[in-house]
PDB file of N, CA and C in Angstrom:
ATOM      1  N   UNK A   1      -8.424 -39.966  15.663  1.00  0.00           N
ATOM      2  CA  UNK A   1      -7.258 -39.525  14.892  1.00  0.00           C
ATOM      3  C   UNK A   1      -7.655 -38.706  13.673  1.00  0.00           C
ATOM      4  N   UNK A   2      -8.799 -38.985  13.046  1.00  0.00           N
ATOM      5  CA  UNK A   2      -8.937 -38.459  11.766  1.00  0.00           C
ATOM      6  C   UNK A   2      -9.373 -36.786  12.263  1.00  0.00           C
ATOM      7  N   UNK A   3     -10.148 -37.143  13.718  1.00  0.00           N
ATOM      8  CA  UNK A   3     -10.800 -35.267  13.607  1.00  0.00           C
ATOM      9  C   UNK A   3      -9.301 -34.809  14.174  1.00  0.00           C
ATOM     10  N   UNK A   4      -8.251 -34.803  14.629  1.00  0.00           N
ATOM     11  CA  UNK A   4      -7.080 -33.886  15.024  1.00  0.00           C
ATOM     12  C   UNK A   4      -6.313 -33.981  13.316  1.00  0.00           C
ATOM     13  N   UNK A   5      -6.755 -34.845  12.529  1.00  0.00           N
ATOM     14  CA  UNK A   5      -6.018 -34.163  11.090  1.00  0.00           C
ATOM     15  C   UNK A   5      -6.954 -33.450  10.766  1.00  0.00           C
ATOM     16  N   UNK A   6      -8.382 -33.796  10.730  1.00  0.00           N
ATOM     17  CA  UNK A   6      -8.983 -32.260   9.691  1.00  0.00           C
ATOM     18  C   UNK A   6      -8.788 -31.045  10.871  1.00  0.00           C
ATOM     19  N   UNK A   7      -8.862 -30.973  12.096  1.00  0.00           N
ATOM     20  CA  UNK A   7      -8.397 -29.615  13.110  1.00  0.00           C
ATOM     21  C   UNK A   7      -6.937 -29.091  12.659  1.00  0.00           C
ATOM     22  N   UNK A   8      -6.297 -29.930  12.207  1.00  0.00           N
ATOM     23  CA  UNK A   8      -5.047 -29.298  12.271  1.00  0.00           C
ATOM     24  C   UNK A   8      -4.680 -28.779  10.706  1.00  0.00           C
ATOM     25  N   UNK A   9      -5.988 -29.565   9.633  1.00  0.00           N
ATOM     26  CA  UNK A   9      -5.382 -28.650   8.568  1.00  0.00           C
ATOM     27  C   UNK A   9      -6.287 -27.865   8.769  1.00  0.00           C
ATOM     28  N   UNK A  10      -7.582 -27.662   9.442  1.00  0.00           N
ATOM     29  CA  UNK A  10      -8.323 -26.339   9.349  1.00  0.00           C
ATOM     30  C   UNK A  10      -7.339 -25.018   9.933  1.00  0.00           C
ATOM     31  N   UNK A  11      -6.789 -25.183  11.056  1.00  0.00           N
ATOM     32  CA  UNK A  11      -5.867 -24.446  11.315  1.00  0.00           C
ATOM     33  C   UNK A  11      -4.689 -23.909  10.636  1.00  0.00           C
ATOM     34  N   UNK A  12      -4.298 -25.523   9.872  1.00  0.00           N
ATOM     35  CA  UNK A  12      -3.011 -24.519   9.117  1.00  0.00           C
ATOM     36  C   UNK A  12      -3.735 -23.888   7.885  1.00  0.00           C
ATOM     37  N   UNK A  13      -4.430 -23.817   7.997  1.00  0.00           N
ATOM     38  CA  UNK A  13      -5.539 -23.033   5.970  1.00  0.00           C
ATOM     39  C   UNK A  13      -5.420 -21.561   6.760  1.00  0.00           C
ATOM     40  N   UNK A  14      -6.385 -21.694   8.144  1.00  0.00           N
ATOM     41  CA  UNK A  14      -6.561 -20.076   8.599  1.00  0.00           C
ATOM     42  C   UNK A  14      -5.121 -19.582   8.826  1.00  0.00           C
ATOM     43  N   UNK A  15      -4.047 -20.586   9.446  1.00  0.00           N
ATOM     44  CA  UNK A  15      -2.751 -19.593   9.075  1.00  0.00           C
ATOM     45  C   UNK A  15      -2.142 -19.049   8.231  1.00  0.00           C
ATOM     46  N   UNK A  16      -2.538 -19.643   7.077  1.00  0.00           N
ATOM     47  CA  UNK A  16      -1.931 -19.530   5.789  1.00  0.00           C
ATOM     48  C   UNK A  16      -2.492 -18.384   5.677  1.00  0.00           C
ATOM     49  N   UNK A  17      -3.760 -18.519   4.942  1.00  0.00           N
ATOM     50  CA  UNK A  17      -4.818 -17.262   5.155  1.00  0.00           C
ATOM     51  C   UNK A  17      -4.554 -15.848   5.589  1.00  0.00           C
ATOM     52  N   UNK A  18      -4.154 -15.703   7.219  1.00  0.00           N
ATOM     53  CA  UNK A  18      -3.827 -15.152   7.935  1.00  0.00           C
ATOM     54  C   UNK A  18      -2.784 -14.435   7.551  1.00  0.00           C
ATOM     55  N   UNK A  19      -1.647 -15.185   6.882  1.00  0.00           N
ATOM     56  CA  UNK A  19       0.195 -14.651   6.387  1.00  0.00           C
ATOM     57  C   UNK A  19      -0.669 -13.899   5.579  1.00  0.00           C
ATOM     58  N   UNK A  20      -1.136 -14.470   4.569  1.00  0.00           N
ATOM     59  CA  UNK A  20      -1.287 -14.078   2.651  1.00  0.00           C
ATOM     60  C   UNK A  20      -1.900 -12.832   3.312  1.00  0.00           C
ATOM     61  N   UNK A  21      -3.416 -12.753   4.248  1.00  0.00           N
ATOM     62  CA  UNK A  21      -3.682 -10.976   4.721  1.00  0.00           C
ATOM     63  C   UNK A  21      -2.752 -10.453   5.251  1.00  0.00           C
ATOM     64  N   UNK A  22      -1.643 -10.570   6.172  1.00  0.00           N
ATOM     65  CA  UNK A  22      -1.332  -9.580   6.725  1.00  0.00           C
ATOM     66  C   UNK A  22      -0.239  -9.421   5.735  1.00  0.00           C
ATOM     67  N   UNK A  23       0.547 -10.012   4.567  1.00  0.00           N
ATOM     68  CA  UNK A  23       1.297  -9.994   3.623  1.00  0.00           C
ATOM     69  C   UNK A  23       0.463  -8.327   2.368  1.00  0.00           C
ATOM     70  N   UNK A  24      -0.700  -8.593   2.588  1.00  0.00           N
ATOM     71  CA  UNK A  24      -1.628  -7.837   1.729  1.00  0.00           C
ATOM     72  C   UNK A  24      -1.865  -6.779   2.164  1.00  0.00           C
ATOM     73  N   UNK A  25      -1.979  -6.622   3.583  1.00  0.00           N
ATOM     74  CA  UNK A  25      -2.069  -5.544   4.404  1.00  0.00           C
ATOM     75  C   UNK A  25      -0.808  -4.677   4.314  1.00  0.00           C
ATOM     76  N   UNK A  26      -0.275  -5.177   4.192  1.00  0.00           N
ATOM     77  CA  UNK A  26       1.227  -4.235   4.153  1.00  0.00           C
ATOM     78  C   UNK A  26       1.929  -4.307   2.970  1.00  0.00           C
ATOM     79  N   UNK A  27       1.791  -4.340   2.201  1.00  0.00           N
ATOM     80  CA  UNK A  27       2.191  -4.239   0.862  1.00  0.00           C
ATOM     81  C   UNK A  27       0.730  -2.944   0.550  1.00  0.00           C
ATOM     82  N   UNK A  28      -0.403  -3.317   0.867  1.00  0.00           N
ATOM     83  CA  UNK A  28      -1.271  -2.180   0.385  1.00  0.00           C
ATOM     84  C   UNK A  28      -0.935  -0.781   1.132  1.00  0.00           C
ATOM     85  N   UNK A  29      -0.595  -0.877   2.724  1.00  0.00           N
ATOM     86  CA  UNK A  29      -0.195   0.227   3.313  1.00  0.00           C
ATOM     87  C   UNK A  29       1.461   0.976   2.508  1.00  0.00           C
ATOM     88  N   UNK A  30       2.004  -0.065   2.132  1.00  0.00           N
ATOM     89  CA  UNK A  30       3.476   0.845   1.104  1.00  0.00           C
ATOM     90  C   UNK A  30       2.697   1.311   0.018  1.00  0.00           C
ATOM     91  N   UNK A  31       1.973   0.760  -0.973  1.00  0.00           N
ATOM     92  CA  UNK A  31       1.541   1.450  -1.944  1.00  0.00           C
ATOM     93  C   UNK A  31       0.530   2.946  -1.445  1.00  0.00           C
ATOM     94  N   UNK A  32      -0.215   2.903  -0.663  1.00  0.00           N
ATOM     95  CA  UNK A  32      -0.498   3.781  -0.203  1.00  0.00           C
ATOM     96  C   UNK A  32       0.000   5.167   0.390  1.00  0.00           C
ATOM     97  N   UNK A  33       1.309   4.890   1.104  1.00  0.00           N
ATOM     98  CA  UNK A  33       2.555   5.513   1.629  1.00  0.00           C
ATOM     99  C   UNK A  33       2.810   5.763   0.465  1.00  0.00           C
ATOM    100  N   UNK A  34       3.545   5.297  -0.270  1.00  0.00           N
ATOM    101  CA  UNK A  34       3.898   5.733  -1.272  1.00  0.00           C
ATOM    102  C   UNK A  34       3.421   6.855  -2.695  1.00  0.00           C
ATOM    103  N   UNK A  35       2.252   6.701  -2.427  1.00  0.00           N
ATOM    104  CA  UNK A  35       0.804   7.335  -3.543  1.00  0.00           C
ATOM    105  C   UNK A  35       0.878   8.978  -3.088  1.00  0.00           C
ATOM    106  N   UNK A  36       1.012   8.561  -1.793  1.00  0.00           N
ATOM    107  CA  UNK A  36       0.896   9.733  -0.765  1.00  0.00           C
ATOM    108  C   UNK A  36       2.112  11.013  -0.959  1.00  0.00           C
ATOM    109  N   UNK A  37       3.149  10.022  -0.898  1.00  0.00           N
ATOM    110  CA  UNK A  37       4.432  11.009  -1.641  1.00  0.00           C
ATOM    111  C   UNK A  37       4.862  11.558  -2.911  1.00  0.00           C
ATOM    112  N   UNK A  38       3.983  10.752  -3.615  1.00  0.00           N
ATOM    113  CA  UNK A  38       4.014  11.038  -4.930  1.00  0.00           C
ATOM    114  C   UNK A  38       3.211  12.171  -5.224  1.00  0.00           C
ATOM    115  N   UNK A  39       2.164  12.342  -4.530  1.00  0.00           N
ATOM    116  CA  UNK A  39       0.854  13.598  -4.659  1.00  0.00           C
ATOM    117  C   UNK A  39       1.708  14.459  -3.982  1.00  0.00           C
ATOM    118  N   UNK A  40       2.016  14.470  -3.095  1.00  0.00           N
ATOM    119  CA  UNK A  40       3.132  15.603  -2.710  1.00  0.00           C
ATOM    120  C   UNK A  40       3.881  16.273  -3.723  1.00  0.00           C
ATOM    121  N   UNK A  41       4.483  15.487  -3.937  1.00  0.00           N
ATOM    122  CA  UNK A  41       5.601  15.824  -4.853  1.00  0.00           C
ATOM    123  C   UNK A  41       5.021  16.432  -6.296  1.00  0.00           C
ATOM    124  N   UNK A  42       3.871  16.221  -6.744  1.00  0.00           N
ATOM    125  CA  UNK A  42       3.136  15.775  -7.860  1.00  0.00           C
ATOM    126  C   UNK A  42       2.848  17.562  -7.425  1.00  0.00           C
ATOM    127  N   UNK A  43       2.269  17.980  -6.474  1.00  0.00           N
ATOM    128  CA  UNK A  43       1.755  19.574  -5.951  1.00  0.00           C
ATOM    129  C   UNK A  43       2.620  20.391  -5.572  1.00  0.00           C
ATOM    130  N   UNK A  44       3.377  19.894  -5.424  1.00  0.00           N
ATOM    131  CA  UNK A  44       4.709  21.469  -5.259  1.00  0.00           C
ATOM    132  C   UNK A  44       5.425  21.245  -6.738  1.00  0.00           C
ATOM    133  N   UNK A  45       5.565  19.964  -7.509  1.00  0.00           N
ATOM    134  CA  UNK A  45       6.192  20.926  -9.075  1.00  0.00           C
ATOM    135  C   UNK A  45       5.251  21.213  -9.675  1.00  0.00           C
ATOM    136  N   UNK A  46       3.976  21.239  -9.756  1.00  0.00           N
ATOM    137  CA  UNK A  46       2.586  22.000 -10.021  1.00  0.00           C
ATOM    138  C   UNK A  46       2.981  23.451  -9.544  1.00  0.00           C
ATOM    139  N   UNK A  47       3.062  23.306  -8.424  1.00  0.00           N
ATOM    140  CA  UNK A  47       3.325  25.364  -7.739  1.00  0.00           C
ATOM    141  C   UNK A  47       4.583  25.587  -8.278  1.00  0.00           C
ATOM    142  N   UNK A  48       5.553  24.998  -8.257  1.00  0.00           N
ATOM    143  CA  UNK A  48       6.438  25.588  -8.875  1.00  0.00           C
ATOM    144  C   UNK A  48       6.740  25.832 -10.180  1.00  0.00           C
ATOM    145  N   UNK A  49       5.742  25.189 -11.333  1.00  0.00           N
ATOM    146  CA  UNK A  49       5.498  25.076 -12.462  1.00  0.00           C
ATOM    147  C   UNK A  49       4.794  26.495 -12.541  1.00  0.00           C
ATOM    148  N   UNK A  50       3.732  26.217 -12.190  1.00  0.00           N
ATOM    149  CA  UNK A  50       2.707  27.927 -11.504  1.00  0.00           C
ATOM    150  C   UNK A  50       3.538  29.012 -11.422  1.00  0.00           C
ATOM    151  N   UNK A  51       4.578  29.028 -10.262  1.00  0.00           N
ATOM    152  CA  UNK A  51       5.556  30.014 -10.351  1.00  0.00           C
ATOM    153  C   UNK A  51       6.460  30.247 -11.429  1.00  0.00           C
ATOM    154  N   UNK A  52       7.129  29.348 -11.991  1.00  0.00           N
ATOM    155  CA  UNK A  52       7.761  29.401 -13.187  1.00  0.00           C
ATOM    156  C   UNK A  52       6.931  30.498 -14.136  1.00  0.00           C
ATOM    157  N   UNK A  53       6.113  30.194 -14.262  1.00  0.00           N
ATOM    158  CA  UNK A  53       5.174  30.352 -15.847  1.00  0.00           C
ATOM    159  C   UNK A  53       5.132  32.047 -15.335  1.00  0.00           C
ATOM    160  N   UNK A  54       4.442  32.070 -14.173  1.00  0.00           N
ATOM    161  CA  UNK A  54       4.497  34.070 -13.665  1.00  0.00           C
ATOM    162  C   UNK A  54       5.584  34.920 -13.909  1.00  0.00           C
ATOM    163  N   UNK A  55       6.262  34.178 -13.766  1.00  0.00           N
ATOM    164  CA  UNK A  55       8.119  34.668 -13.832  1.00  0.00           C
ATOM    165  C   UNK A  55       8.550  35.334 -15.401  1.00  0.00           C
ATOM    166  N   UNK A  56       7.566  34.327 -15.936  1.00  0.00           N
ATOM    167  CA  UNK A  56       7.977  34.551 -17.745  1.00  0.00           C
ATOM    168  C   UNK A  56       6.775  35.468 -18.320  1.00  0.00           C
ATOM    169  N   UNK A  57       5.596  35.802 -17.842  1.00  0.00           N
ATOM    170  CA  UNK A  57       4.921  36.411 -17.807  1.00  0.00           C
ATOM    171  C   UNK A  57       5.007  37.697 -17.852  1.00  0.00           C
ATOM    172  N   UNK A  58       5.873  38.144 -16.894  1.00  0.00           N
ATOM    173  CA  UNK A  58       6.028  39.533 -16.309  1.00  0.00           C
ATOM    174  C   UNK A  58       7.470  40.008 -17.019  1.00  0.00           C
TER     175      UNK A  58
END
């Protein structure tokens, strides 16, 4: 009896475990997604900043 309780909390630790990574995994893939759109966005009002400034130039 005692080894099916330590098997069964070894198991529920690696499940736990298991949530908290794949919880981490995807929360890091949105921040990432997200980083991603922001640099986008971050480089075209750069060019269009760029363009602006030529505009007043001339």
């Amino acid at each position: 009896m005692k080894n099916i309780k330590v098997i069964t909390g070894v198991i529920a630790t690696l499940g736990i475990f298991s949530a908290l990574l794949l919880v981490t995994g995807i929360l890091f893939y949105s921040a990432v997604s997200s980083d991603r759109l922001n640099f986008q966005n971050a480089s075209a009002l750069s060019y269009q900043q760029q363009e602006l400034a030529a505009v007043f130039r001339h």
